[in-house]
C-alpha atoms as a PDB file:
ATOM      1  CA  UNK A   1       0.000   0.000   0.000  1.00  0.00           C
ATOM      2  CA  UNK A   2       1.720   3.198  -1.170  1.00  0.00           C
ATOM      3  CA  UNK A   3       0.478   6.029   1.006  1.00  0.00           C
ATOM      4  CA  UNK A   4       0.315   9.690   0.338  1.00  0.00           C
ATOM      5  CA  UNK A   5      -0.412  13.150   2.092  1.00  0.00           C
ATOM      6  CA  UNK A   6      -1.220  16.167  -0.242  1.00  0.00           C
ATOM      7  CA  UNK A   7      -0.133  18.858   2.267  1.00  0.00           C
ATOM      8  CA  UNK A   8      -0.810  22.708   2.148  1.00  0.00           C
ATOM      9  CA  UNK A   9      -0.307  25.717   5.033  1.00  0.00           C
ATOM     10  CA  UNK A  10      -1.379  28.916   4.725  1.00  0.00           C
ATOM     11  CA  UNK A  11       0.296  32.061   6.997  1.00  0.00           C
ATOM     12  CA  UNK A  12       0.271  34.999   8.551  1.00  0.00           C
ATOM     13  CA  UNK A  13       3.335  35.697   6.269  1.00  0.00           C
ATOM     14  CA  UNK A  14       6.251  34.568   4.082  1.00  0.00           C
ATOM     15  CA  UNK A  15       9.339  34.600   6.419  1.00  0.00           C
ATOM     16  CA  UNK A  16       9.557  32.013   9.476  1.00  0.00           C
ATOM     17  CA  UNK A  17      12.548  33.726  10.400  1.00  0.00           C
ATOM     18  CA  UNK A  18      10.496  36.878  11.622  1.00  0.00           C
ATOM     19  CA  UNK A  19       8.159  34.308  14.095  1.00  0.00           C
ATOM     20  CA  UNK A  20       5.163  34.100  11.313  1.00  0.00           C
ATOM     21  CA  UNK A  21       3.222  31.388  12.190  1.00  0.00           C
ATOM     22  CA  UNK A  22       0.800  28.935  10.301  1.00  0.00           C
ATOM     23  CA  UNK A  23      -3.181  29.801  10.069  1.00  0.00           C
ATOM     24  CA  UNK A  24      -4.259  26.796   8.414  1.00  0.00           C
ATOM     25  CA  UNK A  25      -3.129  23.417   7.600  1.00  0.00           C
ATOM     26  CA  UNK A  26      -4.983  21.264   4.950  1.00  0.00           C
ATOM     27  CA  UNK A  27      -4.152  17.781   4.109  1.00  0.00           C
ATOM     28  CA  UNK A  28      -5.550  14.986   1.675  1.00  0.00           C
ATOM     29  CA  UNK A  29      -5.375  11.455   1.310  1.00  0.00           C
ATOM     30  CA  UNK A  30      -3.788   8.812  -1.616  1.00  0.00           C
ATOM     31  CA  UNK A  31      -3.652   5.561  -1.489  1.00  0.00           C
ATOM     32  CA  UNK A  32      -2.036   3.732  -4.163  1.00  0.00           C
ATOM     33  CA  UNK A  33      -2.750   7.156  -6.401  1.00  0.00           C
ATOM     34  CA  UNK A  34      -6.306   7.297  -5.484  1.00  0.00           C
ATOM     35  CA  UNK A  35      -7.983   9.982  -3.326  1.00  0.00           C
ATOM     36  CA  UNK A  36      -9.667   8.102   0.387  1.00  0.00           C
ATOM     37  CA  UNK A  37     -11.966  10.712   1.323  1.00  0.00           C
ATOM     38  CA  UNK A  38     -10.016  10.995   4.759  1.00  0.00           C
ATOM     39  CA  UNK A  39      -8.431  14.627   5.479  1.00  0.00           C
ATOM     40  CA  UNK A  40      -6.772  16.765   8.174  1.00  0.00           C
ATOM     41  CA  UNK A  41      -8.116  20.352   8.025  1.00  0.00           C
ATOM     42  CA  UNK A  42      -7.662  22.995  10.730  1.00  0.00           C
ATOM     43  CA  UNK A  43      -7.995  27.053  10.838  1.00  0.00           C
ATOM     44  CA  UNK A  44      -5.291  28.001  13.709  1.00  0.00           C
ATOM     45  CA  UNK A  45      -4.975  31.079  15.995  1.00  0.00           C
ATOM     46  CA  UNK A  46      -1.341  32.371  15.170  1.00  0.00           C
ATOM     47  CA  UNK A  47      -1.246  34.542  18.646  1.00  0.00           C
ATOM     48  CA  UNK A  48      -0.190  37.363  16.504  1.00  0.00           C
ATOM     49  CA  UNK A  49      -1.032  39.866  13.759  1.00  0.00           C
ATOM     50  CA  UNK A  50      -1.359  38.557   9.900  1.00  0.00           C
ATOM     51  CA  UNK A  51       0.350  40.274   7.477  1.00  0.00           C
ATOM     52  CA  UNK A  52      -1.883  42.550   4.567  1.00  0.00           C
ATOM     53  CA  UNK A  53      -0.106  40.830   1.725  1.00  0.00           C
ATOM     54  CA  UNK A  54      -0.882  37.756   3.208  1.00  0.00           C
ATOM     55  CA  UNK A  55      -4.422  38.694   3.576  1.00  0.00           C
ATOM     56  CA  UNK A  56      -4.619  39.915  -0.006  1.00  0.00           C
ATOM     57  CA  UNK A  57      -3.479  36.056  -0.745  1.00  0.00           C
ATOM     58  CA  UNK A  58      -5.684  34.003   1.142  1.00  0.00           C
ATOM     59  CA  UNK A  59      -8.335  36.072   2.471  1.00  0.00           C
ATOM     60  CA  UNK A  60      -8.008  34.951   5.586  1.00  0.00           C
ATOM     61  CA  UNK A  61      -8.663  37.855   8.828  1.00  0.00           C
ATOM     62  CA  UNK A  62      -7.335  37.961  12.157  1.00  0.00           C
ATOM     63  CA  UNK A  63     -11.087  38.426  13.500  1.00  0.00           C
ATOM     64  CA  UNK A  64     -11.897  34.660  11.935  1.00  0.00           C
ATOM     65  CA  UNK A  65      -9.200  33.374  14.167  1.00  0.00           C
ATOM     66  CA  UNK A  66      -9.444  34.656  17.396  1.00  0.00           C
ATOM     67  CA  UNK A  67     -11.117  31.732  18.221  1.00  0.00           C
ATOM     68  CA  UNK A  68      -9.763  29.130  16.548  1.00  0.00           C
ATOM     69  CA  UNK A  69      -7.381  26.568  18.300  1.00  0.00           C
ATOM     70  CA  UNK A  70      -3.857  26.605  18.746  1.00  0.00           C
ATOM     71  CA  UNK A  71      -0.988  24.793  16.845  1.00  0.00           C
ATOM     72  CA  UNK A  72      -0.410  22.892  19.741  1.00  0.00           C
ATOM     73  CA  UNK A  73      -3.933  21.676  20.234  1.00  0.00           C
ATOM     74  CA  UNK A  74      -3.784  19.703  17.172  1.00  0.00           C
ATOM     75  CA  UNK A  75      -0.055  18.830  16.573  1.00  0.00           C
ATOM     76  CA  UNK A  76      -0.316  15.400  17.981  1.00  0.00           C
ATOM     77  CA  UNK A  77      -3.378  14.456  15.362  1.00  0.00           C
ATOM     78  CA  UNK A  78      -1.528  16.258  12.696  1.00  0.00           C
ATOM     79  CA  UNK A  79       1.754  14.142  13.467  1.00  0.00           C
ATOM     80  CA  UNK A  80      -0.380  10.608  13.541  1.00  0.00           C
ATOM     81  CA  UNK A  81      -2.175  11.608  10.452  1.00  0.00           C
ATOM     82  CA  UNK A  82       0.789  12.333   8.142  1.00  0.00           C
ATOM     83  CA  UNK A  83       3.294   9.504  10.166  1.00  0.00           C
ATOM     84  CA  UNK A  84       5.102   6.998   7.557  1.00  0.00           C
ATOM     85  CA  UNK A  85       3.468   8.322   4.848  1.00  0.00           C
ATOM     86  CA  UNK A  86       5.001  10.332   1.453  1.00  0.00           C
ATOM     87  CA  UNK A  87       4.142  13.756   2.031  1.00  0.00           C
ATOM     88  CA  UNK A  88       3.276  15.953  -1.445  1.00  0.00           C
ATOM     89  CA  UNK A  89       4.136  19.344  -1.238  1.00  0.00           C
ATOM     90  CA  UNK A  90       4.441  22.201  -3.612  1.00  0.00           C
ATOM     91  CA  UNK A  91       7.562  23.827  -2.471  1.00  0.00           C
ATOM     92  CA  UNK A  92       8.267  21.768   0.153  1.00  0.00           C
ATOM     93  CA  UNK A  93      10.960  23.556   2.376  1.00  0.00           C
ATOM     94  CA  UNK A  94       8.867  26.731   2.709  1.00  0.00           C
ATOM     95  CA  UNK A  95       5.786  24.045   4.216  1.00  0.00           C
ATOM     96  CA  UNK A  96       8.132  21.958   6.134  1.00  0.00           C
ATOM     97  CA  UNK A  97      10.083  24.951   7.450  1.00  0.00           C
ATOM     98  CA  UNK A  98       7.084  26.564   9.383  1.00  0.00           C
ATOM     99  CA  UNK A  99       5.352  23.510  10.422  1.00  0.00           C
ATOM    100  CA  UNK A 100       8.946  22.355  12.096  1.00  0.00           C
ATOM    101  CA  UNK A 101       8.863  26.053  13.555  1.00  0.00           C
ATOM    102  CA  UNK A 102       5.288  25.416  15.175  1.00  0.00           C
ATOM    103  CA  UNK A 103       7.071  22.066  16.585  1.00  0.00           C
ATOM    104  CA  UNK A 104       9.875  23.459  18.411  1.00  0.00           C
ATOM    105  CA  UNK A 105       7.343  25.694  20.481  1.00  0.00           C
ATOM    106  CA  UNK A 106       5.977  22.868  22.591  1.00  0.00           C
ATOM    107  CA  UNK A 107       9.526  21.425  22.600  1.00  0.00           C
ATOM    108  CA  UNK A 108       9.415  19.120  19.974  1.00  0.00           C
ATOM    109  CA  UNK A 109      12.072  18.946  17.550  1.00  0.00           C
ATOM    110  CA  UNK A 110      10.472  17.434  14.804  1.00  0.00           C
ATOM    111  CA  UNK A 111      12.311  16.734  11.727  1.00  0.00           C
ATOM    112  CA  UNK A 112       9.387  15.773   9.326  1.00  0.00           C
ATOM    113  CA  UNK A 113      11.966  14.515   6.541  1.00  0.00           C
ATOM    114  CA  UNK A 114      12.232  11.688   9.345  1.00  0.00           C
ATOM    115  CA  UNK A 115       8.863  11.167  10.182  1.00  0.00           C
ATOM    116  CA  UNK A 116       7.648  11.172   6.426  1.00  0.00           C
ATOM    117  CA  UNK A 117       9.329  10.520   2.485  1.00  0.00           C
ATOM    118  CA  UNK A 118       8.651  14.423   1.056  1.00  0.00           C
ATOM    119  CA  UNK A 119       7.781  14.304  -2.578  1.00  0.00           C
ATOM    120  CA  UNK A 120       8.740  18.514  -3.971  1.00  0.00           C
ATOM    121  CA  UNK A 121       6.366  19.069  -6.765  1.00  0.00           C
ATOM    122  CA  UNK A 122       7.914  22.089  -7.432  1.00  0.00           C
ATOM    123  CA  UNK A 123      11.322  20.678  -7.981  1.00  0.00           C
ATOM    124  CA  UNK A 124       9.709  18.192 -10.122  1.00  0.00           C
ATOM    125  CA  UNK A 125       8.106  20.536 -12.019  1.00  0.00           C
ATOM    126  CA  UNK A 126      11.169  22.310 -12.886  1.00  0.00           C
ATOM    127  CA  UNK A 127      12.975  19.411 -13.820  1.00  0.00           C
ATOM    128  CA  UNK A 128      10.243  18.240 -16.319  1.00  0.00           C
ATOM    129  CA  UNK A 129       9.826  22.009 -17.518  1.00  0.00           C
ATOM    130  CA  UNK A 130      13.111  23.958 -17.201  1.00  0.00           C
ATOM    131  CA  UNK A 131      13.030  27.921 -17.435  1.00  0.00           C
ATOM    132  CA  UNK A 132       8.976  27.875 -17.593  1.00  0.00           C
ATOM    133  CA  UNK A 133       6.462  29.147 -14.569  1.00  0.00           C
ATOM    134  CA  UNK A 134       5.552  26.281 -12.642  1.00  0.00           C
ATOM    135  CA  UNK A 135       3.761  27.909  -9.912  1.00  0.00           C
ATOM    136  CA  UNK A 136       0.509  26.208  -8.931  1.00  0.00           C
ATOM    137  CA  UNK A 137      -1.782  28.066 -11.265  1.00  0.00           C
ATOM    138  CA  UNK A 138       0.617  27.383 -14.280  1.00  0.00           C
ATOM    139  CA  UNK A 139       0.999  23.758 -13.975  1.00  0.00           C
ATOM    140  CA  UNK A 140      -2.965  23.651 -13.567  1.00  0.00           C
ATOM    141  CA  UNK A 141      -3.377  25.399 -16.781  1.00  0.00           C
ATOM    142  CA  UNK A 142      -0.737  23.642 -18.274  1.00  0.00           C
ATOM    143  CA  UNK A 143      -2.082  20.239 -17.187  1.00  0.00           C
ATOM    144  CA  UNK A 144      -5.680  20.682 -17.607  1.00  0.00           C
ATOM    145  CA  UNK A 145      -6.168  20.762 -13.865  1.00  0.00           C
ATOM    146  CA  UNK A 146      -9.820  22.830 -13.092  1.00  0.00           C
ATOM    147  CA  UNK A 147      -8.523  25.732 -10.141  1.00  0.00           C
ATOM    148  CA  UNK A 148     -11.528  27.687 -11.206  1.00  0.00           C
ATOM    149  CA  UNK A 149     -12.433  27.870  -7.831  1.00  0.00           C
ATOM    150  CA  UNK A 150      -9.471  28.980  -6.534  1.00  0.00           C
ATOM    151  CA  UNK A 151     -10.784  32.990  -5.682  1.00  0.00           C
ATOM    152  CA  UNK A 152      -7.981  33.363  -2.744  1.00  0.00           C
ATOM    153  CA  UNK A 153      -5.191  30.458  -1.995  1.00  0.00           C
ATOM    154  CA  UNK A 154      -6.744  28.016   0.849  1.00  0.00           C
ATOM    155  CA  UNK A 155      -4.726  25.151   2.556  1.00  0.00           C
ATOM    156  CA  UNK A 156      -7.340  22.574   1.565  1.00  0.00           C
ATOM    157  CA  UNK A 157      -8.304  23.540  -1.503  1.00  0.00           C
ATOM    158  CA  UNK A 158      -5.088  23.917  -2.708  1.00  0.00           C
ATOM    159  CA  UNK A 159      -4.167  20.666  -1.582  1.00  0.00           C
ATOM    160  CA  UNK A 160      -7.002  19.169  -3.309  1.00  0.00           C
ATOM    161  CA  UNK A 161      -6.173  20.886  -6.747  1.00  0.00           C
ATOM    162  CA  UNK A 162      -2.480  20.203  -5.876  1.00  0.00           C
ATOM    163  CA  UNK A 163      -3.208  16.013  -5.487  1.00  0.00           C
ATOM    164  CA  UNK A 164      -4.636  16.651  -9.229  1.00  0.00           C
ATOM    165  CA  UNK A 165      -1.787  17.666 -10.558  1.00  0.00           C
ATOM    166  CA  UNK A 166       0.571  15.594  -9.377  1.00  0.00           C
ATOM    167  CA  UNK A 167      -1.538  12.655 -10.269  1.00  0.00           C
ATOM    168  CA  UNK A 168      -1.730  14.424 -13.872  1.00  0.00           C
ATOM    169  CA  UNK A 169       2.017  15.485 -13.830  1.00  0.00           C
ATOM    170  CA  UNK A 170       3.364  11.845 -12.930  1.00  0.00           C
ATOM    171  CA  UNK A 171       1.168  10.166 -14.513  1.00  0.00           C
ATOM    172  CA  UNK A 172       2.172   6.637 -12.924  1.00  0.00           C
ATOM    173  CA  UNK A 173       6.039   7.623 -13.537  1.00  0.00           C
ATOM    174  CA  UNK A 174       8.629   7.122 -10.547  1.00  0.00           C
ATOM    175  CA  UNK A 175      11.248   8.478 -12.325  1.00  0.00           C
ATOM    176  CA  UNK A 176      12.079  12.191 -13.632  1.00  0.00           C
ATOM    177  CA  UNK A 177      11.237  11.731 -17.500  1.00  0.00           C
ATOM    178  CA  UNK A 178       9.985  13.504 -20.111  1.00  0.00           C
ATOM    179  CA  UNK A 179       5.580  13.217 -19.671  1.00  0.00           C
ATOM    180  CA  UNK A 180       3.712  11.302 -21.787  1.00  0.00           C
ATOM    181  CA  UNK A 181       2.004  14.260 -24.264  1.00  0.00           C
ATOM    182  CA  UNK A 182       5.456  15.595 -24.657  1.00  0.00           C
ATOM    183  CA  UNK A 183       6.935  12.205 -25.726  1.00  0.00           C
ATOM    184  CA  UNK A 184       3.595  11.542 -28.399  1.00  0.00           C
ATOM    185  CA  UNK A 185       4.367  15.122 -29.650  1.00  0.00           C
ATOM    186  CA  UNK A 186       7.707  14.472 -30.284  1.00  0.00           C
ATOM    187  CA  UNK A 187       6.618  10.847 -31.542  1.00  0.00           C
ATOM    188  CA  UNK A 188       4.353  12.199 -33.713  1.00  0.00           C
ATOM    189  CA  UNK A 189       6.995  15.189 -35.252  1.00  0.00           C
ATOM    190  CA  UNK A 190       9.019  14.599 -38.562  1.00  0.00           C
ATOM    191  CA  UNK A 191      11.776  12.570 -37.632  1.00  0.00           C
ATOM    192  CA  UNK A 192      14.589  11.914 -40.008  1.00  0.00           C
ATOM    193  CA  UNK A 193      18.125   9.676 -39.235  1.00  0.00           C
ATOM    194  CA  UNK A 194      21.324  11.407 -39.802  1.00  0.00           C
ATOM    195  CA  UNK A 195      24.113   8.645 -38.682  1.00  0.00           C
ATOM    196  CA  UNK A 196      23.641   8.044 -35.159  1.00  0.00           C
ATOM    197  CA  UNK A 197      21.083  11.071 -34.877  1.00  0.00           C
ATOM    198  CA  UNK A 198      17.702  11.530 -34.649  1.00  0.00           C
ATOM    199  CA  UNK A 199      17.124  14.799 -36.132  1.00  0.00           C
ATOM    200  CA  UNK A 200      13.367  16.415 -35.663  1.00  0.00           C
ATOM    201  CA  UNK A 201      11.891  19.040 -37.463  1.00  0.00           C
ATOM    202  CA  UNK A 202      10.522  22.203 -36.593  1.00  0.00           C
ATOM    203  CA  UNK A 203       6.693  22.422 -37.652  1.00  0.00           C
ATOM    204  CA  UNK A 204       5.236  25.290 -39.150  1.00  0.00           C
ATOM    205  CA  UNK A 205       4.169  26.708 -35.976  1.00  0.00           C
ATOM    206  CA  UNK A 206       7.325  27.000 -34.520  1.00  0.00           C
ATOM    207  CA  UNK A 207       9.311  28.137 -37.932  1.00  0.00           C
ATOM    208  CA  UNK A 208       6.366  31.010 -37.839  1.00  0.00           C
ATOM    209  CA  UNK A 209       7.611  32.180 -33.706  1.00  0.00           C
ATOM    210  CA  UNK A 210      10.901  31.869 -35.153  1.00  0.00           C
ATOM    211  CA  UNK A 211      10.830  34.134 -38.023  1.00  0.00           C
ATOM    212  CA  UNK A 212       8.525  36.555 -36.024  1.00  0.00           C
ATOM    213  CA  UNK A 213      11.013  36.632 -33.276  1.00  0.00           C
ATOM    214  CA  UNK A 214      14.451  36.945 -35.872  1.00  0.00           C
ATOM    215  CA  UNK A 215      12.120  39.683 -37.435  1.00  0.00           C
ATOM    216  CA  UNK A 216      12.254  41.989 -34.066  1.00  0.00           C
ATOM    217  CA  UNK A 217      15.945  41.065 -33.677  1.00  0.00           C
ATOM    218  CA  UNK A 218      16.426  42.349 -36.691  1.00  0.00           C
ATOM    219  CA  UNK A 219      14.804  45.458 -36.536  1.00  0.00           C
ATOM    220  CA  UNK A 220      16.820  46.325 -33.273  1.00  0.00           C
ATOM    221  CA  UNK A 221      19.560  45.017 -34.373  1.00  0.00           C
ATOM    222  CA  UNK A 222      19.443  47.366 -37.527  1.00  0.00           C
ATOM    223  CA  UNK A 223      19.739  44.325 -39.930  1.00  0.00           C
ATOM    224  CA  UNK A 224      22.354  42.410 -38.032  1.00  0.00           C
ATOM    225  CA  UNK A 225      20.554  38.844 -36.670  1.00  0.00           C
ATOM    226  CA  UNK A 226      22.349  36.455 -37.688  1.00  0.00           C
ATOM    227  CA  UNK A 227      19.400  33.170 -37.082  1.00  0.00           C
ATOM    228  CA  UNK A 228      16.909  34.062 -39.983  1.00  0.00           C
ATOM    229  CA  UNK A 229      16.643  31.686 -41.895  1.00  0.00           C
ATOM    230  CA  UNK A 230      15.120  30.936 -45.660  1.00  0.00           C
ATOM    231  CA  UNK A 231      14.502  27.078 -45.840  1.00  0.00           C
ATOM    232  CA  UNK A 232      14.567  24.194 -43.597  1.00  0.00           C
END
């Protein structure tokens, strides 16, 4: 049984180092690549004053969680719920980093890389797509992944659209390789041998960007681009 945590926070702001704390914690379940049902949601009173650019992010007011409970009310369930299991996270040391820093107030030195594997899908999304945006919204769009309802960033929601995409992303894979509609469109491109290489053609959509983009060299350049090009 291969189990997995889709795991999301939500805070009062981006820097740990300056005692921000978490507001909410959202986690969903996989097993064996298919979603349980079973979650671990909490809102959490951060004893302290939420940043407005957090706010504008996630909606979330100090007023809503004045009464909430604290991190340390629900640390123990959190701990059992995610134990032995491959956490997913989206940018992992930023996640991992705070909830360690909620740890070490009730004297707990948690290191959660040994409680739990910890799957990046950020670092896996940057390996499969190099020098593109792979922030949670892109790799939804990019993967066909519905975030329509995502108004303001949420722990739980964005856990649940996050388990999407890495099901979509992965795709059954266990190793960093190329994903399977980028290997059938370079399947299906024209391919021709040239000794021991395979050598594959642009298509006329790409010779157009090409030519557009040699075209505004060119006119900066004052005639000087040296990559148009007349035939292929």
């Amino acid at each position: 049984m291969n189990r997995q945590i889709i795991l999301d926070t939500e805070t009062t702001g981006l820097d740990v180092t300056r005692k921000h704390k978490i507001i909410e914690i959202g986690c969903v379940e996989l097993i064996d690549r298919k979603y349980t049902g079973n979650k671990f949601h909490h809102y959490l009173n951060p004893e302290r004053k939420i940043d407005q650019g957090a706010i504008n992010v996630h909606g979330i007011s100090n007023e809503f969680l004045e009464d909430k409970p604290l991190f340390i009310d629900v640390k123990d369930d959190l701990l059992n719920f995610i134990k032995g299991a491959e956490l997913i996270i989206h940018n992992a040391p930023f996640d991992i980093g705070f909830i360690e820093y909620e740890f070490s107030f009730s004297s707990q030195n948690i290191k959660l890389s040994e409680e739990c594997k910890i799957f990046d899908t950020l670092l896996y999304a940057r390996r499969l797509h190099p020098g593109q945006k792979n922030s949670l919204d892109a790799l939804c769009k990019r993967y066909n992944v519905d975030n329509s309802s995502r108004d303001f960033h949420g722990a739980l929601l964005d856990a649940k659209i996050l388990g999407d995409v890495y099901l979509a992303m992965t795709g059954g894979q266990t190793s960093f390789e190329l994903p399977q509609k980028e290997e059938s469109r370079q399947k299906d491109s024209k391919e021709e041998l040239s000794g021991k290489f395979v050598v594959i053609k642009a298509d006329e959509e790409e010779l157009r960007e090409h030519q557009e983009l040699c075209k505004k060299i060119d006119e900066i350049s004052k005639g000087r681009c040296i990559w148009k090009i007349s035939e292929f």
